[in-house]
Protein backbone atom coordinates (compact mmCIF):
# COMPACT_ATOMS: atom_id res chain seq x y z
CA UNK A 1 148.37 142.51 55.96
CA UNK A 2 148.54 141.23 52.72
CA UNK A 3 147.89 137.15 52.38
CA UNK A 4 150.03 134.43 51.31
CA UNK A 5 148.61 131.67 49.42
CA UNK A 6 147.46 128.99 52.62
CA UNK A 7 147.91 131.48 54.93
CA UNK A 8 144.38 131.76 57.62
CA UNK A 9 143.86 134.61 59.52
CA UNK A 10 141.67 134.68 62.84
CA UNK A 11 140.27 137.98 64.62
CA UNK A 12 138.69 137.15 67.65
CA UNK A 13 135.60 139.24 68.93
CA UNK A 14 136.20 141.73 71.62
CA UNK A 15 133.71 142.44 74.55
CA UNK A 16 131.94 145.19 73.17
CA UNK A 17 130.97 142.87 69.97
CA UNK A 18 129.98 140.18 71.98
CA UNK A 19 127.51 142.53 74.03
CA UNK A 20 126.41 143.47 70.48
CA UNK A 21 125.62 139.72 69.48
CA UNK A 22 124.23 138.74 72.30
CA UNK A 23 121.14 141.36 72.75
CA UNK A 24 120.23 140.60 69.03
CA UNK A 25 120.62 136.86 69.54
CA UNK A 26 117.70 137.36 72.01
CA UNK A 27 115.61 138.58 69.48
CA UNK A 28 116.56 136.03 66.60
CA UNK A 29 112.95 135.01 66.17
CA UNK A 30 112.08 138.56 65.18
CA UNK A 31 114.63 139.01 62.56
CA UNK A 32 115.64 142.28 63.70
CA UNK A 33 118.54 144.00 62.10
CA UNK A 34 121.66 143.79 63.39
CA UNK A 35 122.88 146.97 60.96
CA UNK A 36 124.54 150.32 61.34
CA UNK A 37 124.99 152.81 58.85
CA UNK A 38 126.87 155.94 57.72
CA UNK A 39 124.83 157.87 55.43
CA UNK A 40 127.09 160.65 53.51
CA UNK A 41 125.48 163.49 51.08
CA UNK A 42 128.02 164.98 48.72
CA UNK A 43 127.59 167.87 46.03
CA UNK A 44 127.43 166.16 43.47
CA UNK A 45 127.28 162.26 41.82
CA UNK A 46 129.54 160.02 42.91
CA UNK A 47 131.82 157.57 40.82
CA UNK A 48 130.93 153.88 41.87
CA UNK A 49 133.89 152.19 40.09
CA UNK A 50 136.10 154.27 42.69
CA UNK A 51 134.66 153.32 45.80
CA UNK A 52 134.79 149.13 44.69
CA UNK A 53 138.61 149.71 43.57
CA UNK A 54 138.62 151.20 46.94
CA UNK A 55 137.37 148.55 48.54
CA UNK A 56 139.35 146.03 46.76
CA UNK A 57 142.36 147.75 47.35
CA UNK A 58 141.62 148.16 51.65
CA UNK A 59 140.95 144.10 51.42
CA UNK A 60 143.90 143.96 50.69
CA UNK A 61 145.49 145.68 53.51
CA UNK A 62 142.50 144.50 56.06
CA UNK A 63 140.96 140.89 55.30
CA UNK A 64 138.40 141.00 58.00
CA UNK A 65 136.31 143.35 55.56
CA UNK A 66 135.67 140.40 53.54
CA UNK A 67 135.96 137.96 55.73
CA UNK A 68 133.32 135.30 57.84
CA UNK A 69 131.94 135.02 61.30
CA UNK A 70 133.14 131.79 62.56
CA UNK A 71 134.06 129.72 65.57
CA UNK A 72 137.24 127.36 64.78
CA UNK A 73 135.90 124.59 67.49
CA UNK A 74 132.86 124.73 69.15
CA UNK A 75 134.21 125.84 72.36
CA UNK A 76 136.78 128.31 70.39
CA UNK A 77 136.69 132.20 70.36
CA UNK A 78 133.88 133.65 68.13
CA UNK A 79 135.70 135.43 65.57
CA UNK A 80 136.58 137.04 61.77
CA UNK A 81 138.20 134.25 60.25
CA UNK A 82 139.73 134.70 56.37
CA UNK A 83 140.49 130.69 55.71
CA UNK A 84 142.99 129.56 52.93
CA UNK A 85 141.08 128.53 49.75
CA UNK A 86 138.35 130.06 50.55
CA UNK A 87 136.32 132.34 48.84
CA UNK A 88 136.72 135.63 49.84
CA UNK A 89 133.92 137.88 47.52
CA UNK A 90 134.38 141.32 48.14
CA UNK A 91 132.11 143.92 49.84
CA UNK A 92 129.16 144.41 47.29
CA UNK A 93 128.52 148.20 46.06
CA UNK A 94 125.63 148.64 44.37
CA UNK A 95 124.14 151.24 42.71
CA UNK A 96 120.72 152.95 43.17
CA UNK A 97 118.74 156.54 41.61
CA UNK A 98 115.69 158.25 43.74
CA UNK A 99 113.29 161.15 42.21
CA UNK A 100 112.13 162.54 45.31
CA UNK A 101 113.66 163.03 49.04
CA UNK A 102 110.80 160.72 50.14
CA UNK A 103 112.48 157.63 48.05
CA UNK A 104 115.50 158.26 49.14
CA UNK A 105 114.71 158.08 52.48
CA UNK A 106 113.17 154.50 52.13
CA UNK A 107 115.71 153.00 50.20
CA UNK A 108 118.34 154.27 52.92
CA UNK A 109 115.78 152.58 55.63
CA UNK A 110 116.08 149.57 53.37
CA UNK A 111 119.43 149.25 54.02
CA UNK A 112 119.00 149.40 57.35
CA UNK A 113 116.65 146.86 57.56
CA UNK A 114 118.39 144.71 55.58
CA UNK A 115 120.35 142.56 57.47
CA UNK A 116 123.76 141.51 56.94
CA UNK A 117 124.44 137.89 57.76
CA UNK A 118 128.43 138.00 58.23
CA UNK A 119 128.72 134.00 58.33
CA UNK A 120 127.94 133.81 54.36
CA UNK A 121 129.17 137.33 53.00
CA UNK A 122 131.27 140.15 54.13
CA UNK A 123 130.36 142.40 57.07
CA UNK A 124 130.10 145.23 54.73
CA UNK A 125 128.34 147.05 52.05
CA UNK A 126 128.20 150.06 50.11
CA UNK A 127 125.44 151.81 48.40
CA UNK A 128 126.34 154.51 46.03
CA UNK A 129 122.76 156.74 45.01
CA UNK A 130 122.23 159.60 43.23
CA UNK A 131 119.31 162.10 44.43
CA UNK A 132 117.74 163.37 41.60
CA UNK A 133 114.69 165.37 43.77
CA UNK A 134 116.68 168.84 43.80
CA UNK A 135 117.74 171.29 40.71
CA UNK A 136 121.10 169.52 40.46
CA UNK A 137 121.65 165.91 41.17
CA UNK A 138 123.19 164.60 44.59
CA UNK A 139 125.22 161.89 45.60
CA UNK A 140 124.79 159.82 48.65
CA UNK A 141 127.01 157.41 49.90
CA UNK A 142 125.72 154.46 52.01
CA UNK A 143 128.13 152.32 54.04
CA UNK A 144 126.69 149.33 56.00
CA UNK A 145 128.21 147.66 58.46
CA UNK A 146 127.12 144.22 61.02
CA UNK A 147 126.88 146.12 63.97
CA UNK A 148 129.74 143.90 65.92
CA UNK A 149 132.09 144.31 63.65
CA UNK A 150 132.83 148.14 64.24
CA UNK A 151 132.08 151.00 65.54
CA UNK A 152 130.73 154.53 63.95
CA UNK A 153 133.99 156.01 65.26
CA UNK A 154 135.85 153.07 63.22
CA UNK A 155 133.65 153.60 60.30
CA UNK A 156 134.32 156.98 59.89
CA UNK A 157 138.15 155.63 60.04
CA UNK A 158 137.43 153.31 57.23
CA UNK A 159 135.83 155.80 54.85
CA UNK A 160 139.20 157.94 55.50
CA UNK A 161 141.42 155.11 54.37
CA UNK A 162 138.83 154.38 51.39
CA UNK A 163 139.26 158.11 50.83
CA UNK A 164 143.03 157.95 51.25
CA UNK A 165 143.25 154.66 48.94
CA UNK A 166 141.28 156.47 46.13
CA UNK A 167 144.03 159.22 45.81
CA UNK A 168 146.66 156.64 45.85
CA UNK A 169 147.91 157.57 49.31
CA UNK A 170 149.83 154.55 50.05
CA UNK A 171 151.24 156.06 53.17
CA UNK A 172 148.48 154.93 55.35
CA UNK A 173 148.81 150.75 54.12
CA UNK A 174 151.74 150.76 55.68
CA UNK A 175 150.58 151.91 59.35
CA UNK A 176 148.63 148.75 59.86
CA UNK A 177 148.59 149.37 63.55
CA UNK A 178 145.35 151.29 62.90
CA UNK A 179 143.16 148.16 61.95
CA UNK A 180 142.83 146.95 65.19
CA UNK A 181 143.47 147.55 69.00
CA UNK A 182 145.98 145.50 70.82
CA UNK A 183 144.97 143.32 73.41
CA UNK A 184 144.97 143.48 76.80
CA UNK A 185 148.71 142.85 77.71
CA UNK A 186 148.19 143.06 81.71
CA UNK A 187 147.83 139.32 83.38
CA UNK A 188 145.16 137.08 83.31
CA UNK A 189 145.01 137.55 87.46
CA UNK A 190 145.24 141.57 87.22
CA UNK A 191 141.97 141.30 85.00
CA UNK A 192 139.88 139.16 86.62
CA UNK A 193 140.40 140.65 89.67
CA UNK A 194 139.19 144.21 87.98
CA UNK A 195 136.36 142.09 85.97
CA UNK A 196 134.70 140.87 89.39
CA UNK A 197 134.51 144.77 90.49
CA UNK A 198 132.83 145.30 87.74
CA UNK A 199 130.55 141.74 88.38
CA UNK A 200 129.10 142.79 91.82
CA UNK A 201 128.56 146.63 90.39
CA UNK A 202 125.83 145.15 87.65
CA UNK A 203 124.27 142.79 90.33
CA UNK A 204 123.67 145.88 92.53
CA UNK A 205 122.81 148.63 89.74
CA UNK A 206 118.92 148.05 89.29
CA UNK A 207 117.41 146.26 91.65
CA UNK A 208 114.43 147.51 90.00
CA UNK A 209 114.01 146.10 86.26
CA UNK A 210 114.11 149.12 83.69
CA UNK A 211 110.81 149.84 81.60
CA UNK A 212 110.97 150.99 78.21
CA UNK A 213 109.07 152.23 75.03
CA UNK A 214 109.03 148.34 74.10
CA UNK A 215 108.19 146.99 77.20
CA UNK A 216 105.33 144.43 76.94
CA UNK A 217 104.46 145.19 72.94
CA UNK A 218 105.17 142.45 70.11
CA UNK A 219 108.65 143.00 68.45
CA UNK A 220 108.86 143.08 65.08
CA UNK A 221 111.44 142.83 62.74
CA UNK A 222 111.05 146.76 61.33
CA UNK A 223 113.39 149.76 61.87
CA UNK A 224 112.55 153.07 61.26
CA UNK A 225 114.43 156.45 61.66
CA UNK A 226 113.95 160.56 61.36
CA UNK A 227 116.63 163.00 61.03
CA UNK A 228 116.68 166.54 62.21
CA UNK A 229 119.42 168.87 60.67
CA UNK A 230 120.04 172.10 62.86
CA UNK A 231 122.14 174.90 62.22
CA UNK A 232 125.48 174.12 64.73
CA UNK A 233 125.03 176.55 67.48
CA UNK A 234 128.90 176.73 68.61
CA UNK A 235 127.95 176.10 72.08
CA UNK A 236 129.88 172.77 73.73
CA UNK A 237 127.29 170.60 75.61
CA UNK A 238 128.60 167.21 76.42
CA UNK A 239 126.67 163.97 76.76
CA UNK A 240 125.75 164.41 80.24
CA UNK A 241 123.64 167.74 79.00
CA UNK A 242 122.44 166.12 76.10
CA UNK A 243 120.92 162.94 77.84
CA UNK A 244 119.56 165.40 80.43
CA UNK A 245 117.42 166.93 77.28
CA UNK A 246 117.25 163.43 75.95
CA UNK A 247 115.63 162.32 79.19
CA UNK A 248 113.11 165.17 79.78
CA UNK A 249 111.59 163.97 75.81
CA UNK A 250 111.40 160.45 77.16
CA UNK A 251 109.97 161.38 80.66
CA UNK A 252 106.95 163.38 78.06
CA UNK A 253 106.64 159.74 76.65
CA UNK A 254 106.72 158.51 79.60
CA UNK A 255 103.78 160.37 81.31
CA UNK A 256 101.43 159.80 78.19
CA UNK A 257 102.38 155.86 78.08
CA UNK A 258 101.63 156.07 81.91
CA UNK A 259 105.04 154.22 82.80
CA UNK A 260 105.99 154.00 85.93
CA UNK A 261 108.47 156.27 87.67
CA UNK A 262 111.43 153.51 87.64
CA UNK A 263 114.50 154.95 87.32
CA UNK A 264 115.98 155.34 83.59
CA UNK A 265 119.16 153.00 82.82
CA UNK A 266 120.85 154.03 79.50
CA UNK A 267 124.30 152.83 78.58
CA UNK A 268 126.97 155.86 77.44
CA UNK A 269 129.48 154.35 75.32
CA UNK A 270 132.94 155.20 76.37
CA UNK A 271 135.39 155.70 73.34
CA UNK A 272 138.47 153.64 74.12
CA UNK A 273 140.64 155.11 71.61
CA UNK A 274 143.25 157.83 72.91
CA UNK A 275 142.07 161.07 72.65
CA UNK A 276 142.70 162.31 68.83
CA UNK A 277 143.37 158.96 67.24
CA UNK A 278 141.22 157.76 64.52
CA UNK A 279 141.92 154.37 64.70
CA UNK A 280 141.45 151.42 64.85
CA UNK A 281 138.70 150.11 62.45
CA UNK A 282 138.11 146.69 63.27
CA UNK A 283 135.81 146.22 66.62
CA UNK A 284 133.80 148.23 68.84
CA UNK A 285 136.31 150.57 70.61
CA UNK A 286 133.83 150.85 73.76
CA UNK A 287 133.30 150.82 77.72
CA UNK A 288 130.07 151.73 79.19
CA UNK A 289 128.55 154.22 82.31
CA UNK A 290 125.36 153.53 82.76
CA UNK A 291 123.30 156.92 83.22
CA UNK A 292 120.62 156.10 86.30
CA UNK A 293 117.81 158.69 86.98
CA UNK A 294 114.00 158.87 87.58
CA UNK A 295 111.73 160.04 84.78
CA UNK A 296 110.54 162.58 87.49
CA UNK A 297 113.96 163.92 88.07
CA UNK A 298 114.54 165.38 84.51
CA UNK A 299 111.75 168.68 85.35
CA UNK A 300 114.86 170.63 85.74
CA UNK A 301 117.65 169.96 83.24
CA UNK A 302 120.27 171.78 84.47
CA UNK A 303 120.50 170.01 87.98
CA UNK A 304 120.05 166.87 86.13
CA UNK A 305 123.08 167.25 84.11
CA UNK A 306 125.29 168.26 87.13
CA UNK A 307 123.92 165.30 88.86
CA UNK A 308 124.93 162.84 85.49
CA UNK A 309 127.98 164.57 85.62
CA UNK A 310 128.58 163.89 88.92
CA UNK A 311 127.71 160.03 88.59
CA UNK A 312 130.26 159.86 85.46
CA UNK A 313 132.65 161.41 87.64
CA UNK A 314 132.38 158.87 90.61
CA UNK A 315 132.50 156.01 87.76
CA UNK A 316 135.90 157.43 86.55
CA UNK A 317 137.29 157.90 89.73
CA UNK A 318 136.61 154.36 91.21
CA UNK A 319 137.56 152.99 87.99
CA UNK A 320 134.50 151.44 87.00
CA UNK A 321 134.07 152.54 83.29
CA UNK A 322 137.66 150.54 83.70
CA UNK A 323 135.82 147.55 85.03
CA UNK A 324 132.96 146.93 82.45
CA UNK A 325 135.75 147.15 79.75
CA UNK A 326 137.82 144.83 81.25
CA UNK A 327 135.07 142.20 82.44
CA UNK A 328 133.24 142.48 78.61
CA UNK A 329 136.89 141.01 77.70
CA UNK A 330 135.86 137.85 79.79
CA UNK A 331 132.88 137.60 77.49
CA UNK A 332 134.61 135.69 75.19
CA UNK A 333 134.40 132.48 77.41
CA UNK A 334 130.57 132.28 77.55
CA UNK A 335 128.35 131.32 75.00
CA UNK A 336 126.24 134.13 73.56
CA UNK A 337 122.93 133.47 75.20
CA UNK A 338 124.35 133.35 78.70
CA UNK A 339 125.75 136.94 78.36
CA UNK A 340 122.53 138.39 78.77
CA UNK A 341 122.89 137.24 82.01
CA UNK A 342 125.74 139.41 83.60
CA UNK A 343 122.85 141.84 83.05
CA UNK A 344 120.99 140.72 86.40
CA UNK A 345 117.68 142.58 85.47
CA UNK A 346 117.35 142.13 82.05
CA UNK A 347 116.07 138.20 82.83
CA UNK A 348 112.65 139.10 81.89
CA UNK A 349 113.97 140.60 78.38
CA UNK A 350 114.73 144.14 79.33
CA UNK A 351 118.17 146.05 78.60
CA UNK A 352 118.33 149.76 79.12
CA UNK A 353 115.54 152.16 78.91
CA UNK A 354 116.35 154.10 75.84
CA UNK A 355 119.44 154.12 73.75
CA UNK A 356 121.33 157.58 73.39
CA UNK A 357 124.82 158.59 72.00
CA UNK A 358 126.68 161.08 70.79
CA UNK A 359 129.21 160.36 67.73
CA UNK A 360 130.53 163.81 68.04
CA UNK A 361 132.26 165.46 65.40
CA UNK A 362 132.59 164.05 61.38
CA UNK A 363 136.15 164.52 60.88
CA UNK A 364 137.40 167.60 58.82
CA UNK A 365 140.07 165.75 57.07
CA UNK A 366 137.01 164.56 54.97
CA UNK A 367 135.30 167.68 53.80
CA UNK A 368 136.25 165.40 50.49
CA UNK A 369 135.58 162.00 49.47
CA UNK A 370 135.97 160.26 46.64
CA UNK A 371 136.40 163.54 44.80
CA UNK A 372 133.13 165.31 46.03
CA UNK A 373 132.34 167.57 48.60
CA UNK A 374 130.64 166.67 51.47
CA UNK A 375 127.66 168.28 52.36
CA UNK A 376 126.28 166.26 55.12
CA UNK A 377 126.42 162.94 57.24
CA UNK A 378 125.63 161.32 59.92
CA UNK A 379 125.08 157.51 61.56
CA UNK A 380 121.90 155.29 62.11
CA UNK A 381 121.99 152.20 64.14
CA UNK A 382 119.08 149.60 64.31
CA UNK A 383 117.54 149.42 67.33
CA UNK A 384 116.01 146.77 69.74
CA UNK A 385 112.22 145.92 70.06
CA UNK A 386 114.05 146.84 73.64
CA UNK A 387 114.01 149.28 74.68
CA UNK A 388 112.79 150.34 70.93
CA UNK A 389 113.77 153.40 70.99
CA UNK A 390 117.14 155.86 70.49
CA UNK A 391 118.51 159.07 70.03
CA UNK A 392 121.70 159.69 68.41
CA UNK A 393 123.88 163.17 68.02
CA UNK A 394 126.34 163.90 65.49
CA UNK A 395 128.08 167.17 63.82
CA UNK A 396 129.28 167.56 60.59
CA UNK A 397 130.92 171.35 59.65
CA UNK A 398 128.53 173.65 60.21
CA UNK A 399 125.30 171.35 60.56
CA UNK A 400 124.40 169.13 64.13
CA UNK A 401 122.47 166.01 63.25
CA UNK A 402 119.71 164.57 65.44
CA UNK A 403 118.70 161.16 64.38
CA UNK A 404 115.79 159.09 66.35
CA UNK A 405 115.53 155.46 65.79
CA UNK A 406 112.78 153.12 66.57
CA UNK A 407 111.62 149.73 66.35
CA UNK A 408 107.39 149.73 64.74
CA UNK A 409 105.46 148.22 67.36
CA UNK A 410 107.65 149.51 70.14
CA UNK A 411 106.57 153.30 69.28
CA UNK A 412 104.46 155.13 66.66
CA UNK A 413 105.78 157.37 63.78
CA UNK A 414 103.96 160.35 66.01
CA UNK A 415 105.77 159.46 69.24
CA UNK A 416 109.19 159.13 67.67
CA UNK A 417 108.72 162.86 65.54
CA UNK A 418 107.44 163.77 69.31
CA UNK A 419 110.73 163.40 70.79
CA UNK A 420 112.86 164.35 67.49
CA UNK A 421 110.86 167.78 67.86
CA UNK A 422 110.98 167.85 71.97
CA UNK A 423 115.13 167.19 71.68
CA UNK A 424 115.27 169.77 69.17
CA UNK A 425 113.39 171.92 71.10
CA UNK A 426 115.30 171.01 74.54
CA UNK A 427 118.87 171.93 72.71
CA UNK A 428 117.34 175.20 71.92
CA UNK A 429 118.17 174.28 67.74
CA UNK A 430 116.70 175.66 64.77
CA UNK A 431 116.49 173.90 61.77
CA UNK A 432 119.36 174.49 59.02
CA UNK A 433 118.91 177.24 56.55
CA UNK A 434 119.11 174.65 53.56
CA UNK A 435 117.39 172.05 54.96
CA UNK A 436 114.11 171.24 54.75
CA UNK A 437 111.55 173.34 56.61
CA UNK A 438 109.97 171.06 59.48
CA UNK A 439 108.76 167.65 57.23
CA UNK A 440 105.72 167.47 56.72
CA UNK A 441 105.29 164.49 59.67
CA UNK A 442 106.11 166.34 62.40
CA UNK A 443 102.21 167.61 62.24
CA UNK A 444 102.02 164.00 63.64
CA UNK A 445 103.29 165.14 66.66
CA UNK A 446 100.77 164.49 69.43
């Protein structure tokens, strides 16, 4: 996709980025982050000037990474726009040293805190830091990303090609195919017949609002996140059993918060991508289920993963998951701050009552990047005043990542390393051998 002189490229917004927009447009005010991140620890120091040429060169290929956030009319498509003329300043790497684990650790919540604005810059940023607290020096690789522009599927896809584009594999520049997915071919009819199934399914869902961790507390503008590296224990638990142990934490938070016993809503992203693809890069990939179960019901986990099961099964079957993808399509045709709105409960502010994913697995094909070896790495996505609060699964080789993310204000340091330590604790992990003993914080427990 390389550009001829005059030429403008547009990339519309699908519905998943839309979604994305439009819960952080509610909280503009607050100047909450709108950032995700994929934080990689490698053996040793890594070479800067490689990841900007890089960069540079995947520009090249993919002009959306350095492109704007635009509308072309007012009443146009929200989209990446690269414009003829214009300038197009690439993705900015910087560079950055810590002495101690504790620095590093607040210079990576910098980034996260430090919002991208993707109408006057690129979308994307690196950070390339070397971790001087151990006996031999560290590298840590920091990509950024505006939230709507992909997903941590997609950015694990990009840091592949980046990889791939650093050895001078110019096989993969060729398969542009990968950049994005292709839209919806089926007619206009045919979709918006599926899209209202999916309409009177959310105005039936919770006829109770959700509460959450943030629910009647200021928001502020702060994210903050913990990381728990286990040992991987070789047993296969989906997300279903995961969010069953997610929700018996939340239902202890729960209980000492004195919330009421309204059932749970969470959102399970849905990866739309066929099953062993890595692509594409560009856009959140995503349908949704949304998980529905009483605080009270998560006593006995294994029942309450059967019964999640169960639910995701009836979604697949009556093609709902289908449904939300399709109708989030439709988005496009509404301006951002009446999206909120196909959310019938969330009038008084509310979403979902936690957030919870699992990433699964950091691919193999980069045990290597950028000519080090990778030790670590996992994903951390700013959260919402609401619902303030999320819990996030990864594996990478031979370690499982558990990575809680909060909002200050919505929940305490104590309550957050609560529910790190309960999760850990519900999965039955043990901390990894090399990794830190239990941080020094989680005495903050109760």
């Amino acid at each position: 996709m390389r550009l001829r002189r005059g030429t403008r490229v547009r990339l519309p917004l699908r519905g998943a980025d839309l979604v994305l927009m439009a819960m952080h447009q509610r909280w503009k005010r607050a100047g909450v982050s709108r950032n995700a991140l994929l934080i990689v620890e490698c053996d040793g120091p890594l070479d800067p000037a490689r990841v900007r040429r890089a960069l540079g060169a995947f520009v090249e290929i993919c002009p959306w990474a350095a492109a704007r956030l635009a509308r072309p009319r007012p009443w146009g498509k929200l989209g990446w726009v690269v414009a003829p003329g214009a300038p197009r300043s690439l993705p900015p790497v910087r560079e950055r040293s810590a002495d101690s684990g504790d620095d590093v650790h607040r210079i990576v919540e910098h980034e996260l805190n430090a919002d991208l604005d993707p109408r006057r810059g690129p979308p994307l940023r690196a950070l390339v830091l070397e971790d001087r607290s151990g006996d031999a020096a560290r590298g840590v690789l920091v990509l950024t990303w505006f939230h709507p522009f992909m997903d941590p599927r997609g950015a694990q896809a990009l840091l592949a090609r980046l990889d791939a584009l650093d050895r001078d594999d110019g096989a993969w520049a060729r398969r542009r195919s990968e950049l994005t997915r292709a839209p919806d071919g089926r007619p206009l009819r045919e979709r918006g017949q599926i899209a209202r199934r999916s309409l009177a399914y959310m105005r039936c869902l919770a006829p109770v609002p959700p509460v959450s961790p943030g629910t009647g507390r200021a928001p502020t503008g702060s994210i903050r996140f913990r990381v728990a590296t286990c040992a991987a224990q070789g047993g296969a638990r989906d997300i279903c059993g995961r969010l069953a142990v997610v929700g018996r934490a939340m239902a202890d938070l729960w209980v000492r918060r004195r919330l009421p016993d309204v059932p749970f809503v969470v959102a399970v992203g849905v990866d739309l991508r066929p099953k062993g693809a890595s692509g594409p890069i560009v856009g959140n990939c995503l349908a949704f289920h949304f998980a529905r179960f009483r605080p009270s019901e998560t006593a006995d986990p294994e029942r309450l993963t059967n019964a999640l099961r169960q639910q995701m099964a009836d979604a697949v079957r009556d093609g709902q998951i289908e449904a939300n993808a399709t109708a989030m399509d439709f988005l496009q045709y509404r301006p951002l701050a009446a999206i909120p709105g196909t959310l019938p409960w969330a009038a008084g502010g509310e979403t979902f009552s936690f957030n919870c994913a699992d990433v699964t697995d950091f691919p193999r094909g980069l045990a290597d990047v950028f000519g080090r070896r990778v030790v670590n790495a996992y994903h951390v996505p700013a959260v919402l005043p609401r619902p303030g609060l999320g819990v996030f699964f990864n594996r990478c080789g031979p370690r499982d990542n558990i990575v809680v993310a909060w909002a200050e204000g919505a929940v305490s340091e104590a309550e957050a390393i609560g529910v790190l330590d309960d999760v850990r604790d519900g999965m039955g992990w043990r901390f990894a051998d090399d990794a830190a003993a239990a941080p020094a914080e989680w005495a903050l427990r109760r």
